[in-house]
Every structure is written in C-alpha cells, then in structure tokens.
PDB file of N, CA and C in Angstrom:
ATOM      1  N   UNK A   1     101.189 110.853  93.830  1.00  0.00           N
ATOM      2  CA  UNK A   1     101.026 110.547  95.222  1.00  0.00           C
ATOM      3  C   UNK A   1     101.998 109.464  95.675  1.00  0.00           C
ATOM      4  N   UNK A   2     102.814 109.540  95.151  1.00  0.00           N
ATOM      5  CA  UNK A   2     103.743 108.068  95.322  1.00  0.00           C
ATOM      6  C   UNK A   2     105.121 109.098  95.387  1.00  0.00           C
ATOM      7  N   UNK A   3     106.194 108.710  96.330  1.00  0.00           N
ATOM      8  CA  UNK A   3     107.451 109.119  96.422  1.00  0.00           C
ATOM      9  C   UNK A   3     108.106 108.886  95.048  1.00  0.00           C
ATOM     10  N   UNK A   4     109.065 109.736  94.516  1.00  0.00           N
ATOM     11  CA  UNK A   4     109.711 109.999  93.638  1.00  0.00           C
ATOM     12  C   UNK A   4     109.347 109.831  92.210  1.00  0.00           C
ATOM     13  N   UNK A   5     107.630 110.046  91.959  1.00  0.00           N
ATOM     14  CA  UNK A   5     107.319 110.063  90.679  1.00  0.00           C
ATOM     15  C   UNK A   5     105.844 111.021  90.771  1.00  0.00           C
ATOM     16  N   UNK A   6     106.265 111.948  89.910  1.00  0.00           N
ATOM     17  CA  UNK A   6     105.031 112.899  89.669  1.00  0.00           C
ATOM     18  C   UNK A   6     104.001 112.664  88.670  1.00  0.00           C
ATOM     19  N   UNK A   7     103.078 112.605  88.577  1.00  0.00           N
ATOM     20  CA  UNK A   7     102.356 112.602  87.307  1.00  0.00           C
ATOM     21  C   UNK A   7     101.103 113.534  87.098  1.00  0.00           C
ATOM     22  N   UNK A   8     100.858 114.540  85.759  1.00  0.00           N
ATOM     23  CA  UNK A   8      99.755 115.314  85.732  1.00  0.00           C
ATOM     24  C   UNK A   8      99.328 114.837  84.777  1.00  0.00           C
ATOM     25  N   UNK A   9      97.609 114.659  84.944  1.00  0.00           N
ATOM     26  CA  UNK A   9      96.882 114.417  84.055  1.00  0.00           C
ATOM     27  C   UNK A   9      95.813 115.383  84.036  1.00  0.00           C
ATOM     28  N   UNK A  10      95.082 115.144  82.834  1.00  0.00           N
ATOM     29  CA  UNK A  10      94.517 116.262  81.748  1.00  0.00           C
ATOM     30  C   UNK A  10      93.096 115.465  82.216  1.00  0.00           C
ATOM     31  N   UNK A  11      92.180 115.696  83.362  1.00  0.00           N
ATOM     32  CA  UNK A  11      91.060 114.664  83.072  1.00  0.00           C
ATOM     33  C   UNK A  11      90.084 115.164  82.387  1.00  0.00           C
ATOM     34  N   UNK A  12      89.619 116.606  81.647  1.00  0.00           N
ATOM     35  CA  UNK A  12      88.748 116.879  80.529  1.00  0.00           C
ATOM     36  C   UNK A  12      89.366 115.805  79.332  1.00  0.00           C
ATOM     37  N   UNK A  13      90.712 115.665  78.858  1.00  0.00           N
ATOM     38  CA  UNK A  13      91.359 115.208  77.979  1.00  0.00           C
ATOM     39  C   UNK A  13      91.179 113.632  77.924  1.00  0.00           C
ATOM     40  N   UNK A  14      91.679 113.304  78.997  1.00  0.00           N
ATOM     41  CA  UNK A  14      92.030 112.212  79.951  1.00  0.00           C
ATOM     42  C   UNK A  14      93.419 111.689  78.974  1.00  0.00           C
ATOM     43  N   UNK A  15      94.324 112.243  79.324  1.00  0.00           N
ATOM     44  CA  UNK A  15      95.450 112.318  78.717  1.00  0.00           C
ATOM     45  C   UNK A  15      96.537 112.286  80.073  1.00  0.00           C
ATOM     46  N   UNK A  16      97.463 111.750  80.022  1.00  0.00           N
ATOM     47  CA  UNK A  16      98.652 111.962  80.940  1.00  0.00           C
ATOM     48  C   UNK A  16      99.490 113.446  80.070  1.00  0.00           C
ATOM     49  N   UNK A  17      99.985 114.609  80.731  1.00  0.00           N
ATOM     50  CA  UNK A  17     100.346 115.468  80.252  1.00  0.00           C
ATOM     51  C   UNK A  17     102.046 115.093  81.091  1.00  0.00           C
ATOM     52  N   UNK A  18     102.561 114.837  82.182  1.00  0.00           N
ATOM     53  CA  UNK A  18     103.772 114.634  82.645  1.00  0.00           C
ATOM     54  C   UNK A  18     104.083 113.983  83.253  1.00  0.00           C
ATOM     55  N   UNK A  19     104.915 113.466  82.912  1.00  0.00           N
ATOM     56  CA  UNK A  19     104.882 111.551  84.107  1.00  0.00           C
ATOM     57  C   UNK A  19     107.023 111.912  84.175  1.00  0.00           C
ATOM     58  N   UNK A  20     106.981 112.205  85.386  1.00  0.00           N
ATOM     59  CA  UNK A  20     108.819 112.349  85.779  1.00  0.00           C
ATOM     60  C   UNK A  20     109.629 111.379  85.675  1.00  0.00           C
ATOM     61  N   UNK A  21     108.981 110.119  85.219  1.00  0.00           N
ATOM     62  CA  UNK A  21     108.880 108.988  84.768  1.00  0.00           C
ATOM     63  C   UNK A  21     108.334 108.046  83.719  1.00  0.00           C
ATOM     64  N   UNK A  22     108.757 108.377  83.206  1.00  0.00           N
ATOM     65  CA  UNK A  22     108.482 108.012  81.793  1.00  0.00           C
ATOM     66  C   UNK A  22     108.694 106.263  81.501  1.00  0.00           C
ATOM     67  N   UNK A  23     109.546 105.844  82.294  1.00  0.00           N
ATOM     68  CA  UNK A  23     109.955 104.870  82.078  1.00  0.00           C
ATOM     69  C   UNK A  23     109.368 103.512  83.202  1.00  0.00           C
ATOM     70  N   UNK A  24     108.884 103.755  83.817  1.00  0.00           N
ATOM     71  CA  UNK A  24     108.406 103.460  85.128  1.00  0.00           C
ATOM     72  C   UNK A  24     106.999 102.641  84.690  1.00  0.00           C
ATOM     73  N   UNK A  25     106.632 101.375  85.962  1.00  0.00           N
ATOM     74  CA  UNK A  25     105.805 100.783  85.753  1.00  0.00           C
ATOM     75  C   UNK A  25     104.771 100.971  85.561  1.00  0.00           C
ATOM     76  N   UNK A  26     103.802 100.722  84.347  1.00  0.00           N
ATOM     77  CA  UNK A  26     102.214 101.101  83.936  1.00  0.00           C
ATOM     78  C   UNK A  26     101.906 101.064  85.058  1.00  0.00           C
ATOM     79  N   UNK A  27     101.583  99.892  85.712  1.00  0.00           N
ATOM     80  CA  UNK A  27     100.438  99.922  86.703  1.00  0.00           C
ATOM     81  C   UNK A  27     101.132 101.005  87.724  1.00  0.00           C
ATOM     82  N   UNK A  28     102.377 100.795  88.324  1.00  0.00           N
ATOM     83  CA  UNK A  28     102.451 102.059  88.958  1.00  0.00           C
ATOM     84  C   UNK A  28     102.107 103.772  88.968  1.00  0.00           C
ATOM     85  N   UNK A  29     102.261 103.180  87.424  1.00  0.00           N
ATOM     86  CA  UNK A  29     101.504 104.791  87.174  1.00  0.00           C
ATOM     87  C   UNK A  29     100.313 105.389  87.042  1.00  0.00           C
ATOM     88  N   UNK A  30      99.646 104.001  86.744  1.00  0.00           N
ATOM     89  CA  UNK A  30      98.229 104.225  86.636  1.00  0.00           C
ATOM     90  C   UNK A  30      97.620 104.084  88.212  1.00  0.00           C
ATOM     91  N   UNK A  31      98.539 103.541  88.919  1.00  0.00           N
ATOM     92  CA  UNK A  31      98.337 103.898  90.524  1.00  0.00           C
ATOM     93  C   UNK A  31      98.381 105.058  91.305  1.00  0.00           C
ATOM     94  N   UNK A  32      99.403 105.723  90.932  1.00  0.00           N
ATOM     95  CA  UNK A  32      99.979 106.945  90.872  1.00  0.00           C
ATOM     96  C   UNK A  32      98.266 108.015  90.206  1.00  0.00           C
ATOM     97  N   UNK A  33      97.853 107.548  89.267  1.00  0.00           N
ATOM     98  CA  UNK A  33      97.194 108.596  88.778  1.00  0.00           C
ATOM     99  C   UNK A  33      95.680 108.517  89.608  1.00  0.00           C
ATOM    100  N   UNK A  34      95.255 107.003  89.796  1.00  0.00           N
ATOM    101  CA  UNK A  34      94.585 106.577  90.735  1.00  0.00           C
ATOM    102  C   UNK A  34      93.831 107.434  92.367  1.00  0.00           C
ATOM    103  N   UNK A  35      95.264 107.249  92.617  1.00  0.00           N
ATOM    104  CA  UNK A  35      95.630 107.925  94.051  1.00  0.00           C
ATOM    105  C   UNK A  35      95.358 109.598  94.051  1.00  0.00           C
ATOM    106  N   UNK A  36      95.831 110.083  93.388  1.00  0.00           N
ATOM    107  CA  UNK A  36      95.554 111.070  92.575  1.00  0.00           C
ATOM    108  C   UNK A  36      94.099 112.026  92.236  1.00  0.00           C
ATOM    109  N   UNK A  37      94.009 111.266  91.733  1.00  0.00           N
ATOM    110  CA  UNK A  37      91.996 111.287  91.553  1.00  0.00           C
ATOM    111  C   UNK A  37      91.090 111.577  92.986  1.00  0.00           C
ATOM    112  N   UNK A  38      92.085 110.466  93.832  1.00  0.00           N
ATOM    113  CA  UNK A  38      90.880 109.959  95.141  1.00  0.00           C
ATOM    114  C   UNK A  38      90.604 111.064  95.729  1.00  0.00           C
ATOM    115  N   UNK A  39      92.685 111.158  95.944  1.00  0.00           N
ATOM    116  CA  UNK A  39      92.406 112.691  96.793  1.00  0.00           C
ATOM    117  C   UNK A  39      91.739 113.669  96.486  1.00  0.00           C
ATOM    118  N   UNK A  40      91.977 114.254  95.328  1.00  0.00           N
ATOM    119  CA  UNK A  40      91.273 115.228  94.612  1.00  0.00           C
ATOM    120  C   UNK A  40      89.753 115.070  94.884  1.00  0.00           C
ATOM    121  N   UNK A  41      89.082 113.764  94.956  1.00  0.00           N
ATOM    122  CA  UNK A  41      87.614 113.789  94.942  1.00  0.00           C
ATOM    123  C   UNK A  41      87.621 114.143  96.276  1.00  0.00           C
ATOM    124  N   UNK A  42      88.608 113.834  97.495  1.00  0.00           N
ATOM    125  CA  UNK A  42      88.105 113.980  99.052  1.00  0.00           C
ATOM    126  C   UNK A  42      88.056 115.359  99.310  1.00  0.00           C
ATOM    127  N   UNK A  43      89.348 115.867  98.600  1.00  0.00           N
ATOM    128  CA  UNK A  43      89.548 117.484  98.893  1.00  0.00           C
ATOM    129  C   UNK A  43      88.289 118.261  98.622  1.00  0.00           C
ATOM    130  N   UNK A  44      87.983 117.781  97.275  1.00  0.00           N
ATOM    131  CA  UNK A  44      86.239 118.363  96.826  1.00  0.00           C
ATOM    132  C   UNK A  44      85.028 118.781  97.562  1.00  0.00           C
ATOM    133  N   UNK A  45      84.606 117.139  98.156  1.00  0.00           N
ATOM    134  CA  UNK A  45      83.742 116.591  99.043  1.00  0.00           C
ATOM    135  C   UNK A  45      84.285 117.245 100.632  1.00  0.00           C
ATOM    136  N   UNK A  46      85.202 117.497 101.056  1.00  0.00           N
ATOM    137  CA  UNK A  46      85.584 118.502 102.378  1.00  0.00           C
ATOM    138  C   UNK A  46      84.899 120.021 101.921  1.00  0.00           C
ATOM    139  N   UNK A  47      85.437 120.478 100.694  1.00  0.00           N
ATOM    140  CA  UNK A  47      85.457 122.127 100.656  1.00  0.00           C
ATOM    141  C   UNK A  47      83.487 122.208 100.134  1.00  0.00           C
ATOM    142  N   UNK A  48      82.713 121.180  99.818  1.00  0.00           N
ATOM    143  CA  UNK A  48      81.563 121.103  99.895  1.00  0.00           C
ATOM    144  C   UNK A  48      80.994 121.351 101.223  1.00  0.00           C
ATOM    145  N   UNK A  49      81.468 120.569 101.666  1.00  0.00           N
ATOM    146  CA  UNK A  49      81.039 120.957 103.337  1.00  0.00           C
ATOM    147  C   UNK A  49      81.087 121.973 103.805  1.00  0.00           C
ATOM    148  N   UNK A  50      81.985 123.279 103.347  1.00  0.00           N
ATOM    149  CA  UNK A  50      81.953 124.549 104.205  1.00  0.00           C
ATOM    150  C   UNK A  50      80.834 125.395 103.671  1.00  0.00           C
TER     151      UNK A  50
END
C-alpha cells in the first residue's frame, strides 16, 4: 500500500512471500504489510454488508 514497494504475505503462514524490496526499511515494511491487512479487513466488513 505504499508507492513503489509491493509486499505479499502468507497470513495462514504469516510469512512475507515477496517484498520488491528486499532491502528497504523494516518498519516500512512492516507498515506496508500493516496497511495491507487494514484494507483487506475493510474490504471484508463492506462485502459483509451486501
């Protein structure tokens, strides 16, 4: 969710599976994965509603 860095994570695993950035700041990434999550929970909580 952050411009110019992708990251997929595995959350059965809870594993990072691809970070386009590899090299890039922990916390950014763990921000990145963060952000990530939220949306995913809002998108959820919307398609509940229909």
């Amino acid at each position: 969710m952050q411009p110019g860095q992708a990251v997929s994570y595995d959350n059965a695993g809870r594993t990072m599976i691809y970070n386009s950035k590899p090299n890039a700041d922990k916390n950014a990434t763990e921000a990145a994965i963060a952000c990530g999550k939220a949306y995913l929970q809002q998108v959820f909580t919307e398609y509940m509603g229909y």
